[in-house]
PDB file of N, CA and C in Angstrom:
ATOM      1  N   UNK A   1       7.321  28.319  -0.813  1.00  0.00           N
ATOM      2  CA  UNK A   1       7.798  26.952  -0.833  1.00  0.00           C
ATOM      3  C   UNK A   1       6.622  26.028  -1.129  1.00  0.00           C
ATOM      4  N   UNK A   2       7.132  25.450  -2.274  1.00  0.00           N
ATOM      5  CA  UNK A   2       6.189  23.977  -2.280  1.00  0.00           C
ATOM      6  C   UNK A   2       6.149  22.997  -2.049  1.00  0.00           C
ATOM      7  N   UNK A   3       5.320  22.629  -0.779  1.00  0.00           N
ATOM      8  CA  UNK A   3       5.124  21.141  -0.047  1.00  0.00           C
ATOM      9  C   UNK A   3       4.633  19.847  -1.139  1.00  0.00           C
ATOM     10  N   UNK A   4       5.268  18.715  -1.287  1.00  0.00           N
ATOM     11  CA  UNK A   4       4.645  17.858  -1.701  1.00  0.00           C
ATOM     12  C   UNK A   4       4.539  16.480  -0.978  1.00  0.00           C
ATOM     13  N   UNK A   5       3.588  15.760  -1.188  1.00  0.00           N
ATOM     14  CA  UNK A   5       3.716  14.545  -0.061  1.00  0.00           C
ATOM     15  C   UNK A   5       4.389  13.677  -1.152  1.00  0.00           C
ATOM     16  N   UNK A   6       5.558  13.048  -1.302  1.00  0.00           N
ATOM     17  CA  UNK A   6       5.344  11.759  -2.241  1.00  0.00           C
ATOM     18  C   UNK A   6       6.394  10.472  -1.623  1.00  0.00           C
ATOM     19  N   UNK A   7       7.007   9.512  -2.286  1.00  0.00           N
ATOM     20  CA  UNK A   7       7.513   8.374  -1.531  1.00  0.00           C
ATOM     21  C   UNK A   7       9.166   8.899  -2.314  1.00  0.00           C
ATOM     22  N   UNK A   8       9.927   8.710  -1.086  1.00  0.00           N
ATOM     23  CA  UNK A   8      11.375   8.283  -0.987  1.00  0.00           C
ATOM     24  C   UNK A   8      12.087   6.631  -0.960  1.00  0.00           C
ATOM     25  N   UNK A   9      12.433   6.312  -2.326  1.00  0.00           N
ATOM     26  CA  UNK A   9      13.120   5.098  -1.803  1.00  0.00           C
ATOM     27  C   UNK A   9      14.309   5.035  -1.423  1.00  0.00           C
ATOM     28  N   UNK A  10      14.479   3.961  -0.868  1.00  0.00           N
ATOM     29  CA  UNK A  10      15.014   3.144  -0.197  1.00  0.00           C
ATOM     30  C   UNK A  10      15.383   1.904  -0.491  1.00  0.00           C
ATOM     31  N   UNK A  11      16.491   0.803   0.747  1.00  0.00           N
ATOM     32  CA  UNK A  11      16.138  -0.326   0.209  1.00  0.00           C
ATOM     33  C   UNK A  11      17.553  -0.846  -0.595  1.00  0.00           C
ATOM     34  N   UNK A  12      17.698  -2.221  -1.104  1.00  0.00           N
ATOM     35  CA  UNK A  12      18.441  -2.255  -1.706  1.00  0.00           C
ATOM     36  C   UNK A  12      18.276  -2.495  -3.809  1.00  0.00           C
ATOM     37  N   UNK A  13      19.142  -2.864  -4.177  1.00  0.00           N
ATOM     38  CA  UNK A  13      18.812  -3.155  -5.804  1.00  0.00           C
ATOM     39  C   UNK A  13      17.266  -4.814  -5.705  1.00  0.00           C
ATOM     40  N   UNK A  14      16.524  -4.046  -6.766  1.00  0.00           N
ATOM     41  CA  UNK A  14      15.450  -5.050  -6.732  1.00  0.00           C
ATOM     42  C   UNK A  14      14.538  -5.540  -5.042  1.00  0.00           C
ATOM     43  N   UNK A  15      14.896  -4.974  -4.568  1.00  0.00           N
ATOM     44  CA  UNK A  15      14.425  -4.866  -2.992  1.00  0.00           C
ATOM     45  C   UNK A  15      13.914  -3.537  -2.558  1.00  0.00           C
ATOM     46  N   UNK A  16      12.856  -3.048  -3.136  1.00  0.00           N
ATOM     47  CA  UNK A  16      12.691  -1.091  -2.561  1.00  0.00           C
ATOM     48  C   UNK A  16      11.711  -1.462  -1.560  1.00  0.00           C
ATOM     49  N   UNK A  17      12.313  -0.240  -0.878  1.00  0.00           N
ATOM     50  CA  UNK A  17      11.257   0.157   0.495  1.00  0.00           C
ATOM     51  C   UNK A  17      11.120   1.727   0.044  1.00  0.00           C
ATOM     52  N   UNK A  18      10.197   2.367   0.564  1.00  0.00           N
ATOM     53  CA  UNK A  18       9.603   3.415   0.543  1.00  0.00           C
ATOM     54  C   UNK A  18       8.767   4.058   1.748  1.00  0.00           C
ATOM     55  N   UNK A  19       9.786   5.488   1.881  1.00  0.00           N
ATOM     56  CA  UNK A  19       8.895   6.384   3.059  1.00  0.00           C
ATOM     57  C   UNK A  19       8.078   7.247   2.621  1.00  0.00           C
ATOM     58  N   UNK A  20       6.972   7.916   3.077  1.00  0.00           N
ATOM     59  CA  UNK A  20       6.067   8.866   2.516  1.00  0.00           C
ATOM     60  C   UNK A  20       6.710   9.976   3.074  1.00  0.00           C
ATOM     61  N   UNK A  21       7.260  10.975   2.623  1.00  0.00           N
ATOM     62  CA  UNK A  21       7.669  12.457   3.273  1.00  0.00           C
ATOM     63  C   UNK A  21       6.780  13.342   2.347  1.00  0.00           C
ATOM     64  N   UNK A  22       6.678  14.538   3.605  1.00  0.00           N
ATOM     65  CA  UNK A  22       6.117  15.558   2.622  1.00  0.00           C
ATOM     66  C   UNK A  22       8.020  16.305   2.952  1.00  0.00           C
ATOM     67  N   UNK A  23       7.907  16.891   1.384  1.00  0.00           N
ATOM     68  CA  UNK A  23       9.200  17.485   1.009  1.00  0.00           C
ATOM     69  C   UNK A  23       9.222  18.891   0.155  1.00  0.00           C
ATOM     70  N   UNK A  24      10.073  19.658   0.104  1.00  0.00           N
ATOM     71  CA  UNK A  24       9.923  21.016  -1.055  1.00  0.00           C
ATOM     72  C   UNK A  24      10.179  20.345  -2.523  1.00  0.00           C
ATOM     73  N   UNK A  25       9.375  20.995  -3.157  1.00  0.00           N
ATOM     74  CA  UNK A  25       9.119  20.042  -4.394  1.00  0.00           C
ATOM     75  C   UNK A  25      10.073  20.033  -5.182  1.00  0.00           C
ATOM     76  N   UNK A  26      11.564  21.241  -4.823  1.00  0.00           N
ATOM     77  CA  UNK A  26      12.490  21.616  -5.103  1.00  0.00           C
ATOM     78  C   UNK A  26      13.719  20.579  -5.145  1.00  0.00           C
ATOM     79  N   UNK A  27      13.156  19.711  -4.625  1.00  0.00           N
ATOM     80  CA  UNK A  27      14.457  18.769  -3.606  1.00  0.00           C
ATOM     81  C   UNK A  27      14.454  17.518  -4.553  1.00  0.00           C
ATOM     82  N   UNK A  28      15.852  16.727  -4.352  1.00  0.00           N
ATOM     83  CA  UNK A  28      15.741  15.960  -5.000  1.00  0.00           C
ATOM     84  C   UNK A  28      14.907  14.568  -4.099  1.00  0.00           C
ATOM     85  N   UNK A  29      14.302  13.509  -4.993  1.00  0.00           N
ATOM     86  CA  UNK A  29      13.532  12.328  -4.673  1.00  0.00           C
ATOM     87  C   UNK A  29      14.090  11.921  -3.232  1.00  0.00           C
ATOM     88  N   UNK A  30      15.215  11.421  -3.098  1.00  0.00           N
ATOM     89  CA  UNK A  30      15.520  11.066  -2.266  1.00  0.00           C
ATOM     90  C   UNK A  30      16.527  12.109  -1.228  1.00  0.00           C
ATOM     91  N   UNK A  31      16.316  13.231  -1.453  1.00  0.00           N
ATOM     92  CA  UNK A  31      16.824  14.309  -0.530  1.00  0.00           C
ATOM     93  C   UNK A  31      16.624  14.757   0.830  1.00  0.00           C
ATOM     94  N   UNK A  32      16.406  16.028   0.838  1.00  0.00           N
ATOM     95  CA  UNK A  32      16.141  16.606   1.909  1.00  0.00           C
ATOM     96  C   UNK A  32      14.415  16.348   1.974  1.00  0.00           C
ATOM     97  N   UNK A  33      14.130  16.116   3.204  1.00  0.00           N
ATOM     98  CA  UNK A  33      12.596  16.566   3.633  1.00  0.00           C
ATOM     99  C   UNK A  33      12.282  17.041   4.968  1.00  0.00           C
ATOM    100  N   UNK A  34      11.086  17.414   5.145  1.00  0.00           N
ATOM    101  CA  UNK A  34      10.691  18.158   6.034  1.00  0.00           C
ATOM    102  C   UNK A  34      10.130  17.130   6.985  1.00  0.00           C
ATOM    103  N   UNK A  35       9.093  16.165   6.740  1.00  0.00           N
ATOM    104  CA  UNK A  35       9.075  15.155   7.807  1.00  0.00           C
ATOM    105  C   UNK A  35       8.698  14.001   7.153  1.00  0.00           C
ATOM    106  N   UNK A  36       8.745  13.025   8.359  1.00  0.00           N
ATOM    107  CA  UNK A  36       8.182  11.802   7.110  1.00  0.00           C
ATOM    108  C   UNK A  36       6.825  10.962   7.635  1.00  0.00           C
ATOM    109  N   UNK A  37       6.134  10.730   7.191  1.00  0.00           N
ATOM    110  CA  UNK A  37       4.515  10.442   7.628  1.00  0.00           C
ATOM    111  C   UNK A  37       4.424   9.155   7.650  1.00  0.00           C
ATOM    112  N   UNK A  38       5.284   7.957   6.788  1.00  0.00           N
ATOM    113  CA  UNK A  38       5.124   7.016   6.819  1.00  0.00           C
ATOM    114  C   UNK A  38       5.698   6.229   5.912  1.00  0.00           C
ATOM    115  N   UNK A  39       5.446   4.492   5.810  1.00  0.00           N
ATOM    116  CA  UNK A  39       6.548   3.662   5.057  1.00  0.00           C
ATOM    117  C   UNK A  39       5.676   2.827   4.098  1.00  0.00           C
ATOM    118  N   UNK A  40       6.097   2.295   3.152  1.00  0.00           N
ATOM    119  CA  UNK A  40       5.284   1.321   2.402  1.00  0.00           C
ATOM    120  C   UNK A  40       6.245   0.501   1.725  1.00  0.00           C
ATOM    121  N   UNK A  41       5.445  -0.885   1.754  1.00  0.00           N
ATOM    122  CA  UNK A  41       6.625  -2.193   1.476  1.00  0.00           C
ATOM    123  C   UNK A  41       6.386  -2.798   0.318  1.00  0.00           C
ATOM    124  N   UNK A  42       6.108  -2.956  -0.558  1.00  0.00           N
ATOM    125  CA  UNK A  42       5.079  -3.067  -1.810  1.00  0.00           C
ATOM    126  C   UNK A  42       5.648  -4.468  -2.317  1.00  0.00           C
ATOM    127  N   UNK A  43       6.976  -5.468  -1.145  1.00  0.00           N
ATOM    128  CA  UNK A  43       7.030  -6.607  -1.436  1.00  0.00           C
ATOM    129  C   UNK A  43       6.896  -7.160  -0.259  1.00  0.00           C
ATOM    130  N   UNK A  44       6.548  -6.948   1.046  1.00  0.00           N
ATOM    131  CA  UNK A  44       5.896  -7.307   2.584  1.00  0.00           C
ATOM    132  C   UNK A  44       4.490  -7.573   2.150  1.00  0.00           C
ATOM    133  N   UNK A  45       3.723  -8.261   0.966  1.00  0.00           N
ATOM    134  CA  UNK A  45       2.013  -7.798   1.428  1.00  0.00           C
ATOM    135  C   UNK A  45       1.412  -6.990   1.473  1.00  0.00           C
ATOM    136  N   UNK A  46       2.264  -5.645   0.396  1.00  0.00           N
ATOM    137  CA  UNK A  46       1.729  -4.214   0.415  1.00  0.00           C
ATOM    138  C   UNK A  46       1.740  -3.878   1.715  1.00  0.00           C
ATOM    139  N   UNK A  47       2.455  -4.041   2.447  1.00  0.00           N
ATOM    140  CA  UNK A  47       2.482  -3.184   3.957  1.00  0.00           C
ATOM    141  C   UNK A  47       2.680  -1.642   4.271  1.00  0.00           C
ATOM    142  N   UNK A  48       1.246  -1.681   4.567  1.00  0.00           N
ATOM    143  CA  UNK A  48       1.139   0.293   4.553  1.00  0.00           C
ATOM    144  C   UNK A  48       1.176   1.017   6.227  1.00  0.00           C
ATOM    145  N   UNK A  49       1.919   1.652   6.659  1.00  0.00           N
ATOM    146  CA  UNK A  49       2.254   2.100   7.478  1.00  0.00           C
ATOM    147  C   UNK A  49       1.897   4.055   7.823  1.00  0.00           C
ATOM    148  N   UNK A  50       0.936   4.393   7.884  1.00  0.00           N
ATOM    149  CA  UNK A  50       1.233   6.201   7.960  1.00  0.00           C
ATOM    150  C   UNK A  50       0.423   6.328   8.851  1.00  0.00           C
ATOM    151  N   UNK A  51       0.581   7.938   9.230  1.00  0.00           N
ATOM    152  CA  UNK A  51       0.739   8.785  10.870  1.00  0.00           C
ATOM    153  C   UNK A  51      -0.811   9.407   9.609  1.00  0.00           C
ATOM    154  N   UNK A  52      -1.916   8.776  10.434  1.00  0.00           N
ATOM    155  CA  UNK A  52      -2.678  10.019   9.492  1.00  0.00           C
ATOM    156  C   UNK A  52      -2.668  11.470   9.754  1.00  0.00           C
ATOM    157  N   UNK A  53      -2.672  11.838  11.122  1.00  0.00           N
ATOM    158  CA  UNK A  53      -2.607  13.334  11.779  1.00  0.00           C
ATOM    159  C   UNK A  53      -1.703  14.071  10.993  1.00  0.00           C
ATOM    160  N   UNK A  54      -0.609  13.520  11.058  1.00  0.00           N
ATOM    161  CA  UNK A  54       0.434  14.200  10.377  1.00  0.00           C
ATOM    162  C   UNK A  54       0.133  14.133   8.564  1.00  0.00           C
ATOM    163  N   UNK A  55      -0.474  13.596   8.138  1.00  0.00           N
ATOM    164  CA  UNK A  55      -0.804  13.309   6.842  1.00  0.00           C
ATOM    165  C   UNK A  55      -2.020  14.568   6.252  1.00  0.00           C
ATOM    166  N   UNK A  56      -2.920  14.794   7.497  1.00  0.00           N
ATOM    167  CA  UNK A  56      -4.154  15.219   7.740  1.00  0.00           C
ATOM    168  C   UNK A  56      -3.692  16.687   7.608  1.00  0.00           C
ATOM    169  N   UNK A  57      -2.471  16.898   8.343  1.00  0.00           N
ATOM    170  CA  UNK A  57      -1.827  18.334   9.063  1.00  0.00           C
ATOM    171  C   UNK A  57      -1.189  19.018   8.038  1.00  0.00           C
ATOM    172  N   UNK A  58      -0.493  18.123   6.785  1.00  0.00           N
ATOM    173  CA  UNK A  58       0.055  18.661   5.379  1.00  0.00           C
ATOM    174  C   UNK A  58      -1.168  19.197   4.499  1.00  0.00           C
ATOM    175  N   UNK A  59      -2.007  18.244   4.249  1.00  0.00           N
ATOM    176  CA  UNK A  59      -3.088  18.403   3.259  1.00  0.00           C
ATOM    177  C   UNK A  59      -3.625  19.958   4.089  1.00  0.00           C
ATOM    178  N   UNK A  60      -3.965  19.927   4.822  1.00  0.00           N
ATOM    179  CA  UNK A  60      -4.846  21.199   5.584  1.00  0.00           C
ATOM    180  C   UNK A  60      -3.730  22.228   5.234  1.00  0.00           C
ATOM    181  N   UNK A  61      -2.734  22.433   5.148  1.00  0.00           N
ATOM    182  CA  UNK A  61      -1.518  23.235   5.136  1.00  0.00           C
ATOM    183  C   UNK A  61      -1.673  23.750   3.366  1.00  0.00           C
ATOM    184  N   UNK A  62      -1.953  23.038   2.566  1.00  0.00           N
ATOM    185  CA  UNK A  62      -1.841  23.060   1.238  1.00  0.00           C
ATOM    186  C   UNK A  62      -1.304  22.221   0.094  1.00  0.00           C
ATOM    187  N   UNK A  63      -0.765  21.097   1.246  1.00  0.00           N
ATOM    188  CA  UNK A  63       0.899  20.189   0.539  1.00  0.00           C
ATOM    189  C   UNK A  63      -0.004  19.730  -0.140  1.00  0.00           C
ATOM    190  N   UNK A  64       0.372  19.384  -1.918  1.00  0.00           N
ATOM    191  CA  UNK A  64      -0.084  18.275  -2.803  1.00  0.00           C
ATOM    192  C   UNK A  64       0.221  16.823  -2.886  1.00  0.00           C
ATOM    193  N   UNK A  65      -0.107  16.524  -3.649  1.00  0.00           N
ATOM    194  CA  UNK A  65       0.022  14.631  -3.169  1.00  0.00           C
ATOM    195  C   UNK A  65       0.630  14.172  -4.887  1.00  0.00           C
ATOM    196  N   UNK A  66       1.706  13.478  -5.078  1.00  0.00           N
ATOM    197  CA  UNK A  66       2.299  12.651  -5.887  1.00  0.00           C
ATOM    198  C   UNK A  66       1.034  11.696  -6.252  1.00  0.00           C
ATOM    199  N   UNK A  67       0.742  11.725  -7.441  1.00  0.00           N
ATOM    200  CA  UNK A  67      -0.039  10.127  -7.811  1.00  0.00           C
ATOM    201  C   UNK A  67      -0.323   8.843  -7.095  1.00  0.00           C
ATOM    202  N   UNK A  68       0.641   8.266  -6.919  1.00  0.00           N
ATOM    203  CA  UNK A  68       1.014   7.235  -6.608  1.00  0.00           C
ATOM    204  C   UNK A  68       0.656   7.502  -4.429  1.00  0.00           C
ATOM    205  N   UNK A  69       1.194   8.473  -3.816  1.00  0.00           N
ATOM    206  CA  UNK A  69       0.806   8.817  -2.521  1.00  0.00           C
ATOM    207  C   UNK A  69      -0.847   9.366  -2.677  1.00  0.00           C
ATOM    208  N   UNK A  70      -1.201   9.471  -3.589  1.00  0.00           N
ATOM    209  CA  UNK A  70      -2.557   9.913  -3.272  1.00  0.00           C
ATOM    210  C   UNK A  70      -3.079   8.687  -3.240  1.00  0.00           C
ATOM    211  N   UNK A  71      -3.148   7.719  -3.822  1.00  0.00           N
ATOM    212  CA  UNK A  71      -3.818   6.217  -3.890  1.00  0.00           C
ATOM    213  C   UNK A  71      -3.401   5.480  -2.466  1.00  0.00           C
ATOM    214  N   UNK A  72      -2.079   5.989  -1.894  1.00  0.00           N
ATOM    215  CA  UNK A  72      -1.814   5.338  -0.521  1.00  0.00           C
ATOM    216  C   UNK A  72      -2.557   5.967   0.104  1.00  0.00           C
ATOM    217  N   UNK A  73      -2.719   6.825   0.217  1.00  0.00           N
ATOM    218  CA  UNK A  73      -3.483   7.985   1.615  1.00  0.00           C
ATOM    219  C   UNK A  73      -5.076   7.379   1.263  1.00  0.00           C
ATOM    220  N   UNK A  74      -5.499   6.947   0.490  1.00  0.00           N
ATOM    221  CA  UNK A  74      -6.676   6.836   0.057  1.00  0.00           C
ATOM    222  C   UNK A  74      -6.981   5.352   0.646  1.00  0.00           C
ATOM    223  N   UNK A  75      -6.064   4.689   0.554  1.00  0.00           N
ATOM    224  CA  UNK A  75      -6.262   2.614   0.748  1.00  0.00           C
ATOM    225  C   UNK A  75      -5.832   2.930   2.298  1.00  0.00           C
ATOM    226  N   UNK A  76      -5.102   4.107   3.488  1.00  0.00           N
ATOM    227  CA  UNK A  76      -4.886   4.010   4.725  1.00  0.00           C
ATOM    228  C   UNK A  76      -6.419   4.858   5.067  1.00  0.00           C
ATOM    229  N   UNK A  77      -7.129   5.391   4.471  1.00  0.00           N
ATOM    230  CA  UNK A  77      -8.605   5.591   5.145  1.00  0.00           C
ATOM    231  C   UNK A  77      -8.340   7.572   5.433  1.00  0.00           C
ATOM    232  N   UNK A  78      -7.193   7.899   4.205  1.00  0.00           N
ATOM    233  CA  UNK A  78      -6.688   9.672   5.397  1.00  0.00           C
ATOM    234  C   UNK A  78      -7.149  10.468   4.210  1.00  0.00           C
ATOM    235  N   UNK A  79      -7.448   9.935   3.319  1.00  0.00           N
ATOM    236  CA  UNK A  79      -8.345  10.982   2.209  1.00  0.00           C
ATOM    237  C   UNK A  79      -9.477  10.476   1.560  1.00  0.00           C
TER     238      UNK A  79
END
């Protein structure tokens, strides 16, 4: 199984919110996941929200990082 960390939206039309899950890379975007590490608001003031431990606990595991979640994990201080 392949872990990936990337963002699930959310939210309504022209209004997205976004959770960080790590998920099987199998799954669809907004599907099933395995847990979720954290939220990001990208019309709140860029409001960044994540569990680094749990962020810390995927990467050590092997999970890869989506583009876009690697630049978050990077601006919250967890990579």
């Amino acid at each position: 199984m392949a872990v990936i960390l990337r963002m699930a939206r959310h939210g309504t039309k022209k209004r997205p919110f976004y959770h960080i899950v790590a998920a099987d890379s199998r799954h669809k975007r907004d599907g099933r996941f395995l847990e979720q590490l954290g939220s990001y608001d990208p019309l709140a003031a860029t409001q960044l929200n994540v569990d680094a431990e749990k962020a810390k606990k995927w990467l050590a595991a092997g999970a890869q990082t989506s583009p876009v979640v690697k630049q978050l994990l990077k601006r919250a201080g967890v990579q």
